[in-house]
Protein backbone atom coordinates (compact mmCIF):
# COMPACT_ATOMS: atom_id res chain seq x y z
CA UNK A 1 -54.90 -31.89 46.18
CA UNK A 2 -58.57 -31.25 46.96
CA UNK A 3 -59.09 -28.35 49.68
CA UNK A 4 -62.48 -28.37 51.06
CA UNK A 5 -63.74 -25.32 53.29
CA UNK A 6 -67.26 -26.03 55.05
CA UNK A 7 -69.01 -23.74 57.62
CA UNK A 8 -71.22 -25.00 59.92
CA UNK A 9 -73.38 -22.74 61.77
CA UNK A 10 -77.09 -22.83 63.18
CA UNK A 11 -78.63 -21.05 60.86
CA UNK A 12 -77.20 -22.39 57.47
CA UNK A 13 -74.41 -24.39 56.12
CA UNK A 14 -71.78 -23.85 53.53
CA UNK A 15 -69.66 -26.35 51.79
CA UNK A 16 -67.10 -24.95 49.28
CA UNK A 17 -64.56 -27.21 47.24
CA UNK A 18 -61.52 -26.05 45.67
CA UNK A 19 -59.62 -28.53 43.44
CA UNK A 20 -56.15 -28.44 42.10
CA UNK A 21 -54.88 -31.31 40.12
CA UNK A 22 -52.54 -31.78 37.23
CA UNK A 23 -54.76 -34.33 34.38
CA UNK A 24 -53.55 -35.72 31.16
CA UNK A 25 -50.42 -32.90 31.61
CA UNK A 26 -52.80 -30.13 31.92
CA UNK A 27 -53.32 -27.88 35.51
CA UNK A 28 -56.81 -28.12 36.63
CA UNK A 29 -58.91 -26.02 38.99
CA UNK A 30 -62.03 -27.01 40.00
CA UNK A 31 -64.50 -25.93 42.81
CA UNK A 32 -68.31 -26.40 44.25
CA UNK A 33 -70.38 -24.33 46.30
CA UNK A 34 -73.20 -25.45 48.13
CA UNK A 35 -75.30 -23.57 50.60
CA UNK A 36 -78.66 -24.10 52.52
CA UNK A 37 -80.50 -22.61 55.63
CA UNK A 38 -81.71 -25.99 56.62
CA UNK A 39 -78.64 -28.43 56.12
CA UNK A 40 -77.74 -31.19 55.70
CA UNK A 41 -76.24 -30.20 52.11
CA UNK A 42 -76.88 -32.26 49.04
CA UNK A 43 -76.66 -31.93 45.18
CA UNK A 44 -79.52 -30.31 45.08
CA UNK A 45 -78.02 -27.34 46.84
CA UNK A 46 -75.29 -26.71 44.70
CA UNK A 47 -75.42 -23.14 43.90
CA UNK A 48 -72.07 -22.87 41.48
CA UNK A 49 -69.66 -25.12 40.15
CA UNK A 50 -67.07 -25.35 37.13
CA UNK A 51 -63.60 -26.44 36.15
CA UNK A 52 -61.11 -24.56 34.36
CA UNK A 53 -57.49 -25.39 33.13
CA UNK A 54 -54.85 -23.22 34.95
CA UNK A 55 -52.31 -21.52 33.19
CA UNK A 56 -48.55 -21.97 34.35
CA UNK A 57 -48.56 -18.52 36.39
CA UNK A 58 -51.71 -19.85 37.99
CA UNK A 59 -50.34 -23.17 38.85
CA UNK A 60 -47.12 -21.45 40.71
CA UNK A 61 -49.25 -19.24 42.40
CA UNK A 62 -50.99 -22.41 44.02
CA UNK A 63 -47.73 -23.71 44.60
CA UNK A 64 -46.36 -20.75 46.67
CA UNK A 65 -49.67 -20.85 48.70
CA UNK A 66 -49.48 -23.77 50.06
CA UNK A 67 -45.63 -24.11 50.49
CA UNK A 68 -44.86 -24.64 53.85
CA UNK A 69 -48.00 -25.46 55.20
CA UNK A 70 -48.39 -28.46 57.54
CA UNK A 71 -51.24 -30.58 57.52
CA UNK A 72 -52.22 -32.07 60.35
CA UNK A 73 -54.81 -34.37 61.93
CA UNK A 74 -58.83 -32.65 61.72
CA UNK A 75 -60.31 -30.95 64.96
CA UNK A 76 -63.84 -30.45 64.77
CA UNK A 77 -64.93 -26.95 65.87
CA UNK A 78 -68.17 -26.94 65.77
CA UNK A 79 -69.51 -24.01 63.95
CA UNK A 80 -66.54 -21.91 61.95
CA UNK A 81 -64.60 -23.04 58.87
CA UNK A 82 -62.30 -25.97 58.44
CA UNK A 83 -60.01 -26.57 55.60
CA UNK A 84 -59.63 -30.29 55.05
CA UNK A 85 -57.30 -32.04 52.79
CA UNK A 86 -57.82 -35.03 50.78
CA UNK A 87 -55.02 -36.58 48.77
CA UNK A 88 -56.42 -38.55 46.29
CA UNK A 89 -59.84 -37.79 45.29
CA UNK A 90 -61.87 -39.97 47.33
CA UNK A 91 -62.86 -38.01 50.05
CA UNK A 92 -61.67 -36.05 53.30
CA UNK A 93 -58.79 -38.49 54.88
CA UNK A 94 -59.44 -36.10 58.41
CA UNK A 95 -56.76 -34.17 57.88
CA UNK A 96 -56.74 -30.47 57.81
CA UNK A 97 -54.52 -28.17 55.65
CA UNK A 98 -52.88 -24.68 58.07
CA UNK A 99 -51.12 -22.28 55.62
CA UNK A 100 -48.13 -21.30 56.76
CA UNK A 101 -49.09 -17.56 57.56
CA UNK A 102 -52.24 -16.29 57.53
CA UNK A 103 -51.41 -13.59 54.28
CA UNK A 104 -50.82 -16.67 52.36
CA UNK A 105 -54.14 -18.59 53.29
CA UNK A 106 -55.91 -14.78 52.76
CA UNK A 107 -54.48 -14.73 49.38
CA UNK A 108 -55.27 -18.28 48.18
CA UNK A 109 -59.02 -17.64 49.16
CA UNK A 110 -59.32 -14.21 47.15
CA UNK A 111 -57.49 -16.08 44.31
CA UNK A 112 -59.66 -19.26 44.46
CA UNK A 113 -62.81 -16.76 44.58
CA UNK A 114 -61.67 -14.99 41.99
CA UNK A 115 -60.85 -18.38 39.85
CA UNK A 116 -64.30 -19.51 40.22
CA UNK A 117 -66.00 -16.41 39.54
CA UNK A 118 -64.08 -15.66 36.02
CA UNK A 119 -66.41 -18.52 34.58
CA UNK A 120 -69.23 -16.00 35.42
């Protein structure tokens, strides 16, 4: 599952990727930050980036995150953050991921933060 969070707003733009996928038996995070003043974003605005392999603790954590979440189809918002979902790799599918309360989503973006800044 690939969670992207973007924010959009007039004076800069922020794309942030969080991955979470399971490869050769193995749990994988991964993530990307990109940020600019100008936008559009592009590779060349990639500020931090890494992949690391989850313990089992970690993985379950991810797990009880998103449990009971719904996705459903993407509004666009305009400026703010939007948490898109995209199954298998290839890109957003415009869908959007909702946690199912808002501790849980608080939680999975202090432990995804926190995941991509142990690299450090």
């Amino acid at each position: 599952m690939v969670l992207t969070l973007c924010s959009c707003g007039e004076k800069e733009a922020l794309y942030q990727t969080y991955h979470f996928y399971i490869e050769d038996g193995k749990y994988i995070f991964s993530h990307e930050r990109r940020e600019n003043k100008d936008g559009p974003l592009t590779e060349d605005d990639v500020v931090s980036s890494g992949t690391m392999e989850l313990t089992w603790e970690q993985w379950q954590a991810f797990v009880s995150w998103i449990k009971g979440g719904t996705v459903e189809e993407t509004q666009v918002h305009g400026e703010g953050y939007t948490l898109t979902v995209d199954g298998d790799g290839s890109g957003s599918d415009g869908r959007s991921f909702e946690f199912a309360s808002t501790g849980k989503c608080i939680s999975f973006q202090m432990n995804c933060y926190n995941l991509a800044h142990s690299e450090e």
